[in-house]
PDB file of N, CA and C in Angstrom:
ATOM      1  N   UNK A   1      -7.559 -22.217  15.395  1.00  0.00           N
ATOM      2  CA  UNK A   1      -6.241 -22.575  14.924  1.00  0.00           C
ATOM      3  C   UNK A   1      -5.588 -21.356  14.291  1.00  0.00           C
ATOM      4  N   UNK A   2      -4.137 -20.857  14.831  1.00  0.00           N
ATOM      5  CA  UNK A   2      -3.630 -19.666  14.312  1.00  0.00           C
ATOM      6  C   UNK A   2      -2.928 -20.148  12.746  1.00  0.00           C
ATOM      7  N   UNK A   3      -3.170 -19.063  12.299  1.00  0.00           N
ATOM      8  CA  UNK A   3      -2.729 -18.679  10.802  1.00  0.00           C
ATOM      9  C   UNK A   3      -1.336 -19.297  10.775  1.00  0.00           C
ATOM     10  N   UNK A   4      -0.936 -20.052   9.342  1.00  0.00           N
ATOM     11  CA  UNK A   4       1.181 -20.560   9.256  1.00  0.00           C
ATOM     12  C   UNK A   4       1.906 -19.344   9.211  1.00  0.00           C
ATOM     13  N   UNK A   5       2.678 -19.262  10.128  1.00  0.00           N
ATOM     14  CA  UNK A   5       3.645 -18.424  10.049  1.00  0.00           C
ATOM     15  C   UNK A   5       4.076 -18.007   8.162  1.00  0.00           C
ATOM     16  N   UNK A   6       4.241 -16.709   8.597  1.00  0.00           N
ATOM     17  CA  UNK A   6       4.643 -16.296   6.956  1.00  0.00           C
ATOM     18  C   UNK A   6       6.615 -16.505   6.866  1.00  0.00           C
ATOM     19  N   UNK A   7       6.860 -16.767   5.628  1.00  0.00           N
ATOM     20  CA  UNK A   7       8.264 -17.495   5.181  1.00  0.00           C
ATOM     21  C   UNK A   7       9.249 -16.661   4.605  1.00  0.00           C
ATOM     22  N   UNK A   8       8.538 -15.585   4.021  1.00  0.00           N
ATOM     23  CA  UNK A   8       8.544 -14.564   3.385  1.00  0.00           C
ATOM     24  C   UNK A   8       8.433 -13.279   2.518  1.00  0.00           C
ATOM     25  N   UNK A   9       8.476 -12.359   2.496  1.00  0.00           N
ATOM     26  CA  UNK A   9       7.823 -11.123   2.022  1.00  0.00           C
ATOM     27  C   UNK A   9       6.885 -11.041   1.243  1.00  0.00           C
ATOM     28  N   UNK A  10       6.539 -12.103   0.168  1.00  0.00           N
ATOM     29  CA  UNK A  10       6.253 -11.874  -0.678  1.00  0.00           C
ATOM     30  C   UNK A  10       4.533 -13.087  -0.497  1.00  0.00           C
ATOM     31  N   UNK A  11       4.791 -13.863   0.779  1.00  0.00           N
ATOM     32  CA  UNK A  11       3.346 -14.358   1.582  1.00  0.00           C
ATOM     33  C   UNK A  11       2.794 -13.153   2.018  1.00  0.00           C
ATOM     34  N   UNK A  12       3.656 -11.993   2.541  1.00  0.00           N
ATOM     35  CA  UNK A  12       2.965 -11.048   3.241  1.00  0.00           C
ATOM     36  C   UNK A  12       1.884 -10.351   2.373  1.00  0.00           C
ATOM     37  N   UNK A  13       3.097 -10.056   1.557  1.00  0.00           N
ATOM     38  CA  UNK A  13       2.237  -9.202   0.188  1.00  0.00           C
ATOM     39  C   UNK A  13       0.953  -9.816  -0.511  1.00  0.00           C
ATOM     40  N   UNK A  14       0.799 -11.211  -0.579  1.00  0.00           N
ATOM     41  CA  UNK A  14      -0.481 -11.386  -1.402  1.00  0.00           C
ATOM     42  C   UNK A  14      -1.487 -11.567  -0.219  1.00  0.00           C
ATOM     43  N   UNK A  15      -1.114 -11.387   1.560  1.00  0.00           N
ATOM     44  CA  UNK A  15      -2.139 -11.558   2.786  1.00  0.00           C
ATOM     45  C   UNK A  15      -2.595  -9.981   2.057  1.00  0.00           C
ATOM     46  N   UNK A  16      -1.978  -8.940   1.349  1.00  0.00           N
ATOM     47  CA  UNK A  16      -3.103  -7.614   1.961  1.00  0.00           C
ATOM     48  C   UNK A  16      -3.558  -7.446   0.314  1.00  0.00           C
ATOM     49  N   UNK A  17      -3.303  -8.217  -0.772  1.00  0.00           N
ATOM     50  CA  UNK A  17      -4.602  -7.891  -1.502  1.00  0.00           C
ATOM     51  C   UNK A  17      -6.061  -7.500  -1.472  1.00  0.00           C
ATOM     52  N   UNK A  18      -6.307  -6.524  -1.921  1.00  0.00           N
ATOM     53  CA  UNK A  18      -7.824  -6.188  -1.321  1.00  0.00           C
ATOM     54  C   UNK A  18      -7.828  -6.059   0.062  1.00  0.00           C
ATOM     55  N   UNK A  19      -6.673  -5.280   0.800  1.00  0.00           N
ATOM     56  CA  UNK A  19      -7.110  -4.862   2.010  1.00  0.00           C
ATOM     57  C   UNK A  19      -6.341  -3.624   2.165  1.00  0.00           C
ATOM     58  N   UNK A  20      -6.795  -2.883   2.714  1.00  0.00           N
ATOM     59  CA  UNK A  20      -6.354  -1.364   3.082  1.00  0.00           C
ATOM     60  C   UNK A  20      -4.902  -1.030   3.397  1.00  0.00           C
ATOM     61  N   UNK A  21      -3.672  -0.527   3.013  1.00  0.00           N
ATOM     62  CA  UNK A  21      -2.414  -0.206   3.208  1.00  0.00           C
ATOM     63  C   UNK A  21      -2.629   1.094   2.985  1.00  0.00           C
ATOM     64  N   UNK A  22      -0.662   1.200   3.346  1.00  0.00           N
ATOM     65  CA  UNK A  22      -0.350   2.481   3.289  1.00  0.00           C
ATOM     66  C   UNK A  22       1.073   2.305   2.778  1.00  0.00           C
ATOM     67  N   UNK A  23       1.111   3.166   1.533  1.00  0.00           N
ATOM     68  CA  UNK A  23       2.536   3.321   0.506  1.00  0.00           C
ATOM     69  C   UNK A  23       3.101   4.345   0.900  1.00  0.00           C
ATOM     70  N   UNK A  24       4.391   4.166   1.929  1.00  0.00           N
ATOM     71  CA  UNK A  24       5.556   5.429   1.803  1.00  0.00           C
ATOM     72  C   UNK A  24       6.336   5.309   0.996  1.00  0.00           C
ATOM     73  N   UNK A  25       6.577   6.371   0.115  1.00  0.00           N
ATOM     74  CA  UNK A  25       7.060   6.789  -0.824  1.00  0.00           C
ATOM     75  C   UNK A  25       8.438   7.775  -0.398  1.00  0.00           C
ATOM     76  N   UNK A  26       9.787   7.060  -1.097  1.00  0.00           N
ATOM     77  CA  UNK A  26      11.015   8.388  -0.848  1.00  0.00           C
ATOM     78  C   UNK A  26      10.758   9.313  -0.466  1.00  0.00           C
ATOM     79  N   UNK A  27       9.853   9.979  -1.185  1.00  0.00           N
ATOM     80  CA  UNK A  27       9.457  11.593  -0.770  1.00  0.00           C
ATOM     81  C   UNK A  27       8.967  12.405   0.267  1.00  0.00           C
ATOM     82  N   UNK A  28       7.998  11.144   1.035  1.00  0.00           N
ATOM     83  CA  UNK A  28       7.661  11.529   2.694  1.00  0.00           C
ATOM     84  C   UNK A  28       6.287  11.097   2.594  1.00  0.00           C
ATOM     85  N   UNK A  29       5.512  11.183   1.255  1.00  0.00           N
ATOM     86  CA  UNK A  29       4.199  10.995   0.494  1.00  0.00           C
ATOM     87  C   UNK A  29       4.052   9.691   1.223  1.00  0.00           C
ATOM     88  N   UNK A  30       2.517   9.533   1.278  1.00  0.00           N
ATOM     89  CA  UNK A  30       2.096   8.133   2.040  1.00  0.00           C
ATOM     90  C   UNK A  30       0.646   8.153   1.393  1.00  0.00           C
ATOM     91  N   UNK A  31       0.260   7.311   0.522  1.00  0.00           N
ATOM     92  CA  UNK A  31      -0.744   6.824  -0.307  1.00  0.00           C
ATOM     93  C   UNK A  31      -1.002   5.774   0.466  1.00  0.00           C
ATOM     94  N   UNK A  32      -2.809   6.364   1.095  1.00  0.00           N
ATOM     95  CA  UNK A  32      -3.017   4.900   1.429  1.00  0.00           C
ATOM     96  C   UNK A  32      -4.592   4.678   0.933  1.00  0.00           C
ATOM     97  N   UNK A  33      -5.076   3.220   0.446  1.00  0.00           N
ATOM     98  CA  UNK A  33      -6.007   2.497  -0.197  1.00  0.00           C
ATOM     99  C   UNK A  33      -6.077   1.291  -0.086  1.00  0.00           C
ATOM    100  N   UNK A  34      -7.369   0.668  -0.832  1.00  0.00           N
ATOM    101  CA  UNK A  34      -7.166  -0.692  -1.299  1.00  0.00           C
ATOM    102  C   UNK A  34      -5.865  -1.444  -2.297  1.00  0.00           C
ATOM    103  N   UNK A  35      -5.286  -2.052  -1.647  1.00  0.00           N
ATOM    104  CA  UNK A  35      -4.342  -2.607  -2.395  1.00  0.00           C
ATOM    105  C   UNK A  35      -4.788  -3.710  -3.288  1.00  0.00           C
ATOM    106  N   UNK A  36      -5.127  -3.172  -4.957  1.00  0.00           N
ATOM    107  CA  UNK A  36      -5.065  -4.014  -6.359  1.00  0.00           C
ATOM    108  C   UNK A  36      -4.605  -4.917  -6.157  1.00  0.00           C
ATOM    109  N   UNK A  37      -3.328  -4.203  -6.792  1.00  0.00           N
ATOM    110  CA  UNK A  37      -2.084  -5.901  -6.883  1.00  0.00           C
ATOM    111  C   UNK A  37      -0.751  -5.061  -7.113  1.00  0.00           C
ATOM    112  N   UNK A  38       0.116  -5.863  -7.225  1.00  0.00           N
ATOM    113  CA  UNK A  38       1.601  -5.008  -7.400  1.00  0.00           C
ATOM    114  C   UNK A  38       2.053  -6.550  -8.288  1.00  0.00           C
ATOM    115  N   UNK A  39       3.257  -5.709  -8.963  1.00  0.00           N
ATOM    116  CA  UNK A  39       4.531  -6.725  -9.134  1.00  0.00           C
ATOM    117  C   UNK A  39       5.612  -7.152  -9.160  1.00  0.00           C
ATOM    118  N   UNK A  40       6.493  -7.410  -9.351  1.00  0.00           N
ATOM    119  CA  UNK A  40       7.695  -8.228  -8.830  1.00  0.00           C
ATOM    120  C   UNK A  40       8.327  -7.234  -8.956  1.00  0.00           C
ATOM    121  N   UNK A  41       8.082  -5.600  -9.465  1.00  0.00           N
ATOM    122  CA  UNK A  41       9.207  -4.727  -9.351  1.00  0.00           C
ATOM    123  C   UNK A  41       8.382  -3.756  -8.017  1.00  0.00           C
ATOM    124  N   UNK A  42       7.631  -4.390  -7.257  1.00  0.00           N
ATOM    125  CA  UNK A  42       6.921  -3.163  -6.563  1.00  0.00           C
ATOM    126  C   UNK A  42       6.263  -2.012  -7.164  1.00  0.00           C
ATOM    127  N   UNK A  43       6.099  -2.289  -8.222  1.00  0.00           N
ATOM    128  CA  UNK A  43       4.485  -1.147  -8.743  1.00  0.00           C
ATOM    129  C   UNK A  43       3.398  -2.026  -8.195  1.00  0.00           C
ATOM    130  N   UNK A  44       2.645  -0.848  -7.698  1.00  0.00           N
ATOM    131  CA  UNK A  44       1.570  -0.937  -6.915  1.00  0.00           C
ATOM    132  C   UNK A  44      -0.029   0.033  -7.789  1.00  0.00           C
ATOM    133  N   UNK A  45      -0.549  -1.134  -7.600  1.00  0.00           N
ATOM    134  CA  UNK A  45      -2.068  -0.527  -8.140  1.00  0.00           C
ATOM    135  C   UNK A  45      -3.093  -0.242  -6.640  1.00  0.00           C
ATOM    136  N   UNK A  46      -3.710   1.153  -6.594  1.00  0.00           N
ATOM    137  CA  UNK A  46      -4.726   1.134  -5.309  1.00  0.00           C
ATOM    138  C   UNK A  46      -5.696   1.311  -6.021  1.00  0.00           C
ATOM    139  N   UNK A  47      -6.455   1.348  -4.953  1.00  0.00           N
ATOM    140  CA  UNK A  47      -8.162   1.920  -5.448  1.00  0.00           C
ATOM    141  C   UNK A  47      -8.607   2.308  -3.970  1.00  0.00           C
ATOM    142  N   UNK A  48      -9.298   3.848  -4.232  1.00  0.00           N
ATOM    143  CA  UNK A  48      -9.950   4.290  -3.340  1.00  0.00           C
ATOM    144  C   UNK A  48      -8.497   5.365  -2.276  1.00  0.00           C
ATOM    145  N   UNK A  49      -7.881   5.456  -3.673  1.00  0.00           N
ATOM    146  CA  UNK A  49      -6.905   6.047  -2.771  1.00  0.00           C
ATOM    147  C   UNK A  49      -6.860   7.614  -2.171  1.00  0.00           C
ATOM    148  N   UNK A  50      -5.991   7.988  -0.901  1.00  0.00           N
ATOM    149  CA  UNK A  50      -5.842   9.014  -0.700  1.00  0.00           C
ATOM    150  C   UNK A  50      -4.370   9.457  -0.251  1.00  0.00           C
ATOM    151  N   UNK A  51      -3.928  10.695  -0.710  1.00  0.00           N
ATOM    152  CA  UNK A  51      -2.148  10.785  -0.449  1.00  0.00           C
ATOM    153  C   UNK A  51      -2.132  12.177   0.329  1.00  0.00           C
ATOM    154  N   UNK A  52      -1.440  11.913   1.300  1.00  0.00           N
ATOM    155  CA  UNK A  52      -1.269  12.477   2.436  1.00  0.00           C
ATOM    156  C   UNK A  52       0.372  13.513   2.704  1.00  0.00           C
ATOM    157  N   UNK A  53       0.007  14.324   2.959  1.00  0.00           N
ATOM    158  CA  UNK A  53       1.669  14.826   2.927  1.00  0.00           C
ATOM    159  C   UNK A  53       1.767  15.752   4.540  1.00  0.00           C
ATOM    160  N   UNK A  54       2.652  15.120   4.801  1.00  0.00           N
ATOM    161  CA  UNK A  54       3.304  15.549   6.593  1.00  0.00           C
ATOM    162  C   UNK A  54       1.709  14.862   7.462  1.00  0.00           C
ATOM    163  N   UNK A  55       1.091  14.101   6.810  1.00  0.00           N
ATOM    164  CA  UNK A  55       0.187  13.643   7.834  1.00  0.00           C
ATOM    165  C   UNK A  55      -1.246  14.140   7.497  1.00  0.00           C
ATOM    166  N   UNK A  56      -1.844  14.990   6.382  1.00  0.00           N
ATOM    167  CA  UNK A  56      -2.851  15.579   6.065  1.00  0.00           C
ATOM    168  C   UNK A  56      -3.104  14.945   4.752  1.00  0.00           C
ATOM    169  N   UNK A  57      -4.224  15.209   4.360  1.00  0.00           N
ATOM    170  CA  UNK A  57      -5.309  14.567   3.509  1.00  0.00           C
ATOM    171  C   UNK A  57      -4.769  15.778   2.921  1.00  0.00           C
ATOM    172  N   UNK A  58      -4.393  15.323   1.349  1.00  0.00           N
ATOM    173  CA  UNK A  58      -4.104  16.503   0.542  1.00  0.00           C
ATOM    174  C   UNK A  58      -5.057  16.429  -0.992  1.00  0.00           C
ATOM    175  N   UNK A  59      -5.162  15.098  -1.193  1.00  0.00           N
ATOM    176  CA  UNK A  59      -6.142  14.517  -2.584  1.00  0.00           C
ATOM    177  C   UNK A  59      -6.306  13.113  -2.418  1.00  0.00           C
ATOM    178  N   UNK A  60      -7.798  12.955  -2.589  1.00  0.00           N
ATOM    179  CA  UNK A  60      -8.437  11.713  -3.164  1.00  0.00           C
ATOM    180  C   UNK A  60      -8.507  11.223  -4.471  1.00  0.00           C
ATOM    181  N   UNK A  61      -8.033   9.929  -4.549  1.00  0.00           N
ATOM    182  CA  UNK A  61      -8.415   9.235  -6.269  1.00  0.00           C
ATOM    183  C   UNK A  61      -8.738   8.051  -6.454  1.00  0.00           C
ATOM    184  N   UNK A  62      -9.452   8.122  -7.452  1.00  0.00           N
ATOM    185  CA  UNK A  62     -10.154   6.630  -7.634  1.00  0.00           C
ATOM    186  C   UNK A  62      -8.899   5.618  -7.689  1.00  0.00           C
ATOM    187  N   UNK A  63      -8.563   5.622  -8.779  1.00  0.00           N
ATOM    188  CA  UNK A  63      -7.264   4.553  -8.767  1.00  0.00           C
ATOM    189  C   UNK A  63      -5.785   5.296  -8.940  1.00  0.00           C
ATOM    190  N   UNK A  64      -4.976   4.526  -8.653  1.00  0.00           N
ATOM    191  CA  UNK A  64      -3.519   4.986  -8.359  1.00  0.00           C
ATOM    192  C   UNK A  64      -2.556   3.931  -8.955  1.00  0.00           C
ATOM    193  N   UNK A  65      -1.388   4.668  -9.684  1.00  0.00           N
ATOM    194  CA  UNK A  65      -0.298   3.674  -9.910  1.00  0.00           C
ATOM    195  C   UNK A  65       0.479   4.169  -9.378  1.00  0.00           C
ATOM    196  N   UNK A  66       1.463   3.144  -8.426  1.00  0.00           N
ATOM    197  CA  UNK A  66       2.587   3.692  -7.872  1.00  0.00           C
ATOM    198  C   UNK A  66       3.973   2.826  -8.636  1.00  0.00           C
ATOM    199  N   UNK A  67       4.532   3.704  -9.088  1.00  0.00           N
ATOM    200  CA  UNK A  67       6.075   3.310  -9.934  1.00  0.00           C
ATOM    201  C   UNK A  67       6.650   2.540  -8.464  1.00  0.00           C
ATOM    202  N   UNK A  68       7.699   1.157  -8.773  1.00  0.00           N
ATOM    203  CA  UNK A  68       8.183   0.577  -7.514  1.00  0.00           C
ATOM    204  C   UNK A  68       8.785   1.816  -7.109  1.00  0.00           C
ATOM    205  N   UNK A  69      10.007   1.882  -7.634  1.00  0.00           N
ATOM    206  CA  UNK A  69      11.548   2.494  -7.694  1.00  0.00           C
ATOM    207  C   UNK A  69      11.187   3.684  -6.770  1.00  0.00           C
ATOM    208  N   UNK A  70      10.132   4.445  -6.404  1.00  0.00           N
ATOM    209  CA  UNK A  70       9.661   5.680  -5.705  1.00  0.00           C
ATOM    210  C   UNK A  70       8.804   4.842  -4.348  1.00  0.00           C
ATOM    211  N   UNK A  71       9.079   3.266  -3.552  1.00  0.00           N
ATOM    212  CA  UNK A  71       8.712   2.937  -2.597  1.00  0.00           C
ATOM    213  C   UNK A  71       9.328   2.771  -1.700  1.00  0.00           C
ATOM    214  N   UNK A  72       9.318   3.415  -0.644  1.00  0.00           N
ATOM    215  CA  UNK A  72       9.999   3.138   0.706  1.00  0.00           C
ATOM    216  C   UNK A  72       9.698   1.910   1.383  1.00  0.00           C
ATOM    217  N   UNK A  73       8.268   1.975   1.673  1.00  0.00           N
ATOM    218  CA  UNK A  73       7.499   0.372   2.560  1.00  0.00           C
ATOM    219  C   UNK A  73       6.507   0.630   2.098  1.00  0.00           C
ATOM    220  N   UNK A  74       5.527  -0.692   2.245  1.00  0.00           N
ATOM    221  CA  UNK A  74       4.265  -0.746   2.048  1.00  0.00           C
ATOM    222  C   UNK A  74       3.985  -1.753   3.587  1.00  0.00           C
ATOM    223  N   UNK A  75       3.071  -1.114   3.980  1.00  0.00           N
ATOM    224  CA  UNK A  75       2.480  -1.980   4.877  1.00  0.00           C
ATOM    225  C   UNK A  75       1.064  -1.873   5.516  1.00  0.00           C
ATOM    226  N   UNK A  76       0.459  -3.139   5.920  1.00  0.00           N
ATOM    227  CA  UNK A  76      -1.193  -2.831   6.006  1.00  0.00           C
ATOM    228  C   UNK A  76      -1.892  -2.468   7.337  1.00  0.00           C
ATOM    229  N   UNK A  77      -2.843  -1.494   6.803  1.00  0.00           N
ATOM    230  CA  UNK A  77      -3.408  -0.686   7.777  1.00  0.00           C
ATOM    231  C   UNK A  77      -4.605  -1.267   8.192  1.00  0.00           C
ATOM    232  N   UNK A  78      -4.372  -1.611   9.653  1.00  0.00           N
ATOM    233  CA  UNK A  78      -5.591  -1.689  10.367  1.00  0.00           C
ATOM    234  C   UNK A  78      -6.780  -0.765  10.290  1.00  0.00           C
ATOM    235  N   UNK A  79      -6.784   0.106  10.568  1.00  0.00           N
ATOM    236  CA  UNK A  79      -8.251   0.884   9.591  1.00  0.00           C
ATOM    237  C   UNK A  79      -8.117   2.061   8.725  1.00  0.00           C
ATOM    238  N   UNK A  80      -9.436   2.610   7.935  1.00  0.00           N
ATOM    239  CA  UNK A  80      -9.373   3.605   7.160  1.00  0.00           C
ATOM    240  C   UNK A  80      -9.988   4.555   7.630  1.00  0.00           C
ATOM    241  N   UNK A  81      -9.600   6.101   7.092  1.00  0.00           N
ATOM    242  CA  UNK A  81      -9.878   7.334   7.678  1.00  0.00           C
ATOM    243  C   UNK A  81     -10.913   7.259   6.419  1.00  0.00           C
TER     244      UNK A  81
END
């Protein structure tokens, strides 16, 4: 039996708790990890994160806060590097 259609954004968002995304950021920056939790302003907590710039592994960190106001999209990644 397939999954209920999602209603809106914010079903999407609690499907990738604890599952692997990727945060573009205004800047071009793309943080991607386990997604914590976020909240209603789009701050985002990772774990196991790594931030990438033009496409390269630039630094690893245990945990990450991402300020909303500096998010382009968040969306979840089928696998991890």
């Amino acid at each position: 039996m397939a999954a209920p259609p999602r209603t809106n954004p914010s079903d999407f968002l609690k499907e990738l708790a604890g599952r692997p995304v990727v945060v573009k950021l205004n800047s071009g920056v793309d943080y991607r990890g386990l997604l914590s939790c976020l909240d209603g302003y789009m701050n985002i907590a990772l774990e196991q994160t790594e931030e990438y710039v033009n496409g390269q592994l630039k630094k690893k960190y245990g945990d990450a806060f991402i300020r909303g106001n500096n998010v382009l999209y968040i969306s979840g990644s089928r696998t991890r590097k």
